[in-house]
N, C-alpha and C. Protein backbone atom coordinates (compact mmCIF):
# COMPACT_ATOMS: atom_id res chain seq x y z
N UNK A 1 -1.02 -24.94 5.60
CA UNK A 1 -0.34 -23.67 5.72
C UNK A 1 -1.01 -22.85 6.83
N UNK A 2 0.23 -22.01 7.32
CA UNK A 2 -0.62 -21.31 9.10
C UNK A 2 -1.29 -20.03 8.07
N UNK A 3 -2.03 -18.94 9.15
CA UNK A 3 -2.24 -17.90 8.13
C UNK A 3 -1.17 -17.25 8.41
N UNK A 4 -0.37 -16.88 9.09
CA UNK A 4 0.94 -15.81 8.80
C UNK A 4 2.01 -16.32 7.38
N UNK A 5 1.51 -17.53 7.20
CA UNK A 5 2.30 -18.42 5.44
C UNK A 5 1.73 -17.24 4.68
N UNK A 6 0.36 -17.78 4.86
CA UNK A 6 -0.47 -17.21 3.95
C UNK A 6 -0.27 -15.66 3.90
N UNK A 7 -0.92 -14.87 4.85
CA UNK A 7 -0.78 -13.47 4.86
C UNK A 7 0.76 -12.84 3.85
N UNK A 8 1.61 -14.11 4.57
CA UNK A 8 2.94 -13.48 3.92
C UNK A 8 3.28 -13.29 2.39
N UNK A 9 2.58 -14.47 1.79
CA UNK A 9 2.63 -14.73 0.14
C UNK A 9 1.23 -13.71 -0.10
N UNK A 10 0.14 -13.26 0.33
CA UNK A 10 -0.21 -12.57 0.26
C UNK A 10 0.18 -11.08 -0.08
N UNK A 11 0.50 -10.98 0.81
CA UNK A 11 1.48 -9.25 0.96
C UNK A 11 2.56 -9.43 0.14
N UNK A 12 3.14 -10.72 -0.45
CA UNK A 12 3.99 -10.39 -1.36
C UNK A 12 3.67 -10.43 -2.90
N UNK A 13 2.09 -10.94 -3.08
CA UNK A 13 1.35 -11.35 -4.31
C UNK A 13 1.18 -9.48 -4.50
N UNK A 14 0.87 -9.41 -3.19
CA UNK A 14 -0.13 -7.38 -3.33
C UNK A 14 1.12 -6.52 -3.84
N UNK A 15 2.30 -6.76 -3.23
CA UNK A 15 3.21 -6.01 -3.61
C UNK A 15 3.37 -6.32 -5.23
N UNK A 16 3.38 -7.27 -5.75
CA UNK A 16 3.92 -7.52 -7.14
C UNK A 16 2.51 -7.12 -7.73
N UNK A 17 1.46 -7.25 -7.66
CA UNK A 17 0.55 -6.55 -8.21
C UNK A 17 0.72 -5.21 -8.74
N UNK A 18 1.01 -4.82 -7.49
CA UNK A 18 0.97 -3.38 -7.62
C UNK A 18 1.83 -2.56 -8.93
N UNK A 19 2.97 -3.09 -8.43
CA UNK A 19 3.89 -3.06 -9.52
C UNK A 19 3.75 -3.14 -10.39
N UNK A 20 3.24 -4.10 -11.19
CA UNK A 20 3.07 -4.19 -12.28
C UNK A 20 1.77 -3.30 -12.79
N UNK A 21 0.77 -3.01 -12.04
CA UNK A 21 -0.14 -2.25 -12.55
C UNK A 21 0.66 -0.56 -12.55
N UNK A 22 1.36 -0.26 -12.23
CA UNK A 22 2.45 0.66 -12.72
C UNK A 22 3.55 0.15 -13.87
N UNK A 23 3.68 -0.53 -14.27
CA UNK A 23 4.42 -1.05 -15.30
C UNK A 23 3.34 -1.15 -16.99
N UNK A 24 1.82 -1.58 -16.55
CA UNK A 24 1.06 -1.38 -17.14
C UNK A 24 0.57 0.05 -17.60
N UNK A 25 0.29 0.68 -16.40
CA UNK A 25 -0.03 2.29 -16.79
C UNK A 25 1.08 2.59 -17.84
N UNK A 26 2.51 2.55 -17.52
CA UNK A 26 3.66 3.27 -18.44
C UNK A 26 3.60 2.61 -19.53
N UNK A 27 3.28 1.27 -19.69
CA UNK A 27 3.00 0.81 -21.38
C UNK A 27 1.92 1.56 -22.08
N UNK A 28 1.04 1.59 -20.92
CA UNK A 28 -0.19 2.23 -21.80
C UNK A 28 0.13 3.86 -22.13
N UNK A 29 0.95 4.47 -21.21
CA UNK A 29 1.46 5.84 -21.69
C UNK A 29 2.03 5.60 -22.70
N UNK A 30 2.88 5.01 -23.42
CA UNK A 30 3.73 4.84 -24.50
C UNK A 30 2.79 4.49 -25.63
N UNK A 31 1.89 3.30 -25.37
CA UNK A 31 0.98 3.40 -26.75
C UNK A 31 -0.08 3.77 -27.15
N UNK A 32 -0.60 5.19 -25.88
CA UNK A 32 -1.53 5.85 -26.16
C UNK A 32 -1.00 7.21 -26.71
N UNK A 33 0.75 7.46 -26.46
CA UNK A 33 1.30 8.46 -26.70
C UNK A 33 1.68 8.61 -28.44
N UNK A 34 0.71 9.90 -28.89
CA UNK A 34 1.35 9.59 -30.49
C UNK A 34 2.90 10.12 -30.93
N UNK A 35 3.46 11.06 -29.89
CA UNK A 35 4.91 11.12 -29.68
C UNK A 35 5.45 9.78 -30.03
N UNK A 36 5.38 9.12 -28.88
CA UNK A 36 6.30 7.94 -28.71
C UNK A 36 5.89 6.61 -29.65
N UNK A 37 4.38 6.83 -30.03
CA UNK A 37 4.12 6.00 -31.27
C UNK A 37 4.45 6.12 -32.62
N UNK A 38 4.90 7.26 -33.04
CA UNK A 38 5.80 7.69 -34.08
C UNK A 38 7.07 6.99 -34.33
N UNK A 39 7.63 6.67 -33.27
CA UNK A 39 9.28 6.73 -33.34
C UNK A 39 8.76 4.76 -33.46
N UNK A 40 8.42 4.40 -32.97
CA UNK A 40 8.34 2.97 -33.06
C UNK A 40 7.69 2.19 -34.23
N UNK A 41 8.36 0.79 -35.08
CA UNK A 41 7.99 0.46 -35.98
C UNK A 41 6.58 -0.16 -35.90
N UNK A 42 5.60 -0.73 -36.86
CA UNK A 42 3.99 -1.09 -36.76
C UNK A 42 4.53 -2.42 -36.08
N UNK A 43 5.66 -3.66 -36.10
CA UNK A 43 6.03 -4.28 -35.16
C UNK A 43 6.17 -4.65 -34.37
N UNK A 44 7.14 -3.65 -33.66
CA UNK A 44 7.01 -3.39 -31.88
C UNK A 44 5.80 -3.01 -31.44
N UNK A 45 4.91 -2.30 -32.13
CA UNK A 45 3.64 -1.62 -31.51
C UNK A 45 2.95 -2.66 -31.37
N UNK A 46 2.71 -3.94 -32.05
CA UNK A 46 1.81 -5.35 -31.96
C UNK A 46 2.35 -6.11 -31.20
N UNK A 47 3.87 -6.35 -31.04
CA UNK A 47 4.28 -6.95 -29.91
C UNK A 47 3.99 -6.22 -28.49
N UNK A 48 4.24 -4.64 -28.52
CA UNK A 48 3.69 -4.03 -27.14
C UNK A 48 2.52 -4.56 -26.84
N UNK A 49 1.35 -4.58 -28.03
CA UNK A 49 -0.20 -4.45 -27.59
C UNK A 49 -0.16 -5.94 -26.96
N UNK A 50 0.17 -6.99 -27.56
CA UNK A 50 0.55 -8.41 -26.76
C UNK A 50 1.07 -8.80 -25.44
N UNK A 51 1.97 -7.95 -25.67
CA UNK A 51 2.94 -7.86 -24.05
C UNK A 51 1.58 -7.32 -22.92
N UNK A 52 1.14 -6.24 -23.71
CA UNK A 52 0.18 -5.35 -22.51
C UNK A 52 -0.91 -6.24 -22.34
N UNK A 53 -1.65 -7.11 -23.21
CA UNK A 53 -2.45 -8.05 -22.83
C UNK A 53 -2.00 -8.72 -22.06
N UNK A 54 -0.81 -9.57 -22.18
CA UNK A 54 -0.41 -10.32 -21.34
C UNK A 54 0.03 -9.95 -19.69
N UNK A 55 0.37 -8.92 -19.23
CA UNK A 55 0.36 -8.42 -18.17
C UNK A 55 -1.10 -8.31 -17.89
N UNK A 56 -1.88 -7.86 -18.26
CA UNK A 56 -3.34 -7.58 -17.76
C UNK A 56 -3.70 -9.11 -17.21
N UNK A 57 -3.53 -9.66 -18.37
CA UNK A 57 -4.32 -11.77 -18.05
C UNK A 57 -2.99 -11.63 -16.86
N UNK A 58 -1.81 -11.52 -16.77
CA UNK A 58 -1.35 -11.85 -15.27
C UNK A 58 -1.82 -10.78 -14.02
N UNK A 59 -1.91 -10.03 -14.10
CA UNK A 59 -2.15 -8.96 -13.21
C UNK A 59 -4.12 -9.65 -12.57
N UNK A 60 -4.33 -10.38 -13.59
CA UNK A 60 -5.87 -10.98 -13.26
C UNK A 60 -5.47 -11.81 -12.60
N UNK A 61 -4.69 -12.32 -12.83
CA UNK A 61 -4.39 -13.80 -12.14
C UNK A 61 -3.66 -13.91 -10.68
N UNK A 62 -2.73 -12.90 -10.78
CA UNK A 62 -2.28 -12.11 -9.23
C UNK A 62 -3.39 -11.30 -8.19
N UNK A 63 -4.99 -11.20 -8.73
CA UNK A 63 -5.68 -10.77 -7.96
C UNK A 63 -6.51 -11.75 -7.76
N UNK A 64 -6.63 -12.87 -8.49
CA UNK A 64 -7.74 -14.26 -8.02
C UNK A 64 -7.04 -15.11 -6.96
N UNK A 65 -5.44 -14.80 -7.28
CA UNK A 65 -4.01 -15.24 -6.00
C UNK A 65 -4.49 -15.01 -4.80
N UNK A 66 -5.01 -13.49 -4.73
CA UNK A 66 -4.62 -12.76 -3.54
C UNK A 66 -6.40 -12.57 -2.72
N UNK A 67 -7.27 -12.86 -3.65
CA UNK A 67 -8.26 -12.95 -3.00
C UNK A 67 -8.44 -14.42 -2.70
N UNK A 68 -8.11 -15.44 -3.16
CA UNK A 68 -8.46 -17.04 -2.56
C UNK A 68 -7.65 -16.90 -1.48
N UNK A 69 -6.08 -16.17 -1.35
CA UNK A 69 -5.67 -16.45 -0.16
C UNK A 69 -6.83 -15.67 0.98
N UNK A 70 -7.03 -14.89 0.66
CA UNK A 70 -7.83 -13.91 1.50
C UNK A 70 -9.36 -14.60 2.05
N UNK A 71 -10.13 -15.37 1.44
CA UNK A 71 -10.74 -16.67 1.41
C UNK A 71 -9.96 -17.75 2.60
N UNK A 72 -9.34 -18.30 2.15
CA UNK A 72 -8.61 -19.25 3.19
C UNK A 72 -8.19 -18.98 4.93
N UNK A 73 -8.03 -17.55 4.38
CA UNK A 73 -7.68 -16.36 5.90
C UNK A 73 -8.80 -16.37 6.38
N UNK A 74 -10.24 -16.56 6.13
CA UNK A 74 -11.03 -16.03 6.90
C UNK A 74 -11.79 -17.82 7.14
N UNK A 75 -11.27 -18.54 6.30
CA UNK A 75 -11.87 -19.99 6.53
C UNK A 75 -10.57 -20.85 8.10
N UNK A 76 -9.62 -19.65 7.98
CA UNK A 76 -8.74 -20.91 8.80
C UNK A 76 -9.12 -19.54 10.39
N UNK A 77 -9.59 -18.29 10.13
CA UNK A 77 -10.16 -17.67 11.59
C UNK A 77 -11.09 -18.26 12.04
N UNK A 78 -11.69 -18.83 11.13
CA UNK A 78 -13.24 -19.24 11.68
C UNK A 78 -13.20 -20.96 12.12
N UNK A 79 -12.34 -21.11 11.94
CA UNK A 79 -12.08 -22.88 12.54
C UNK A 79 -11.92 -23.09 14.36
């Protein structure tokens, strides 16, 4: 792969990161909120807390993405 491959799945790994670490914040507004934890059954609140783990373990995994590419970028300058 050239690095402009790379850079490119890069910048598109950073973009979806991002995102989702805004998708994360608003979960975590909702189940740190005792408003909005009221209205929801003890249920949904264990499936949220799951869901929100599970974005975090991906959101980890979209930044070990984006730093090996970032690794490879500086192994294919230096060739």
């Amino acid at each position: 792969m050239e690095i402009e491959e790379i850079r490119e799945l890069q910048n598109k790994l950073q973009i979806e990161a991002n995102q989702l670490v805004n998708k994360i914040l608003n979960l975590e507004d909702v189940l740190f909120s005792r408003r909005e934890v009221e209205k929801i059954t003890r249920t949904q609140i264990n499936l949220l807390d799951i869901q929100l783990s599970a974005m975090k373990t991906y959101y980890r995994v979209l930044r070990a993405r984006i730093e090996d590419f970032e690794y490879e970028i500086r192994k294919l300058e230096n060739e």
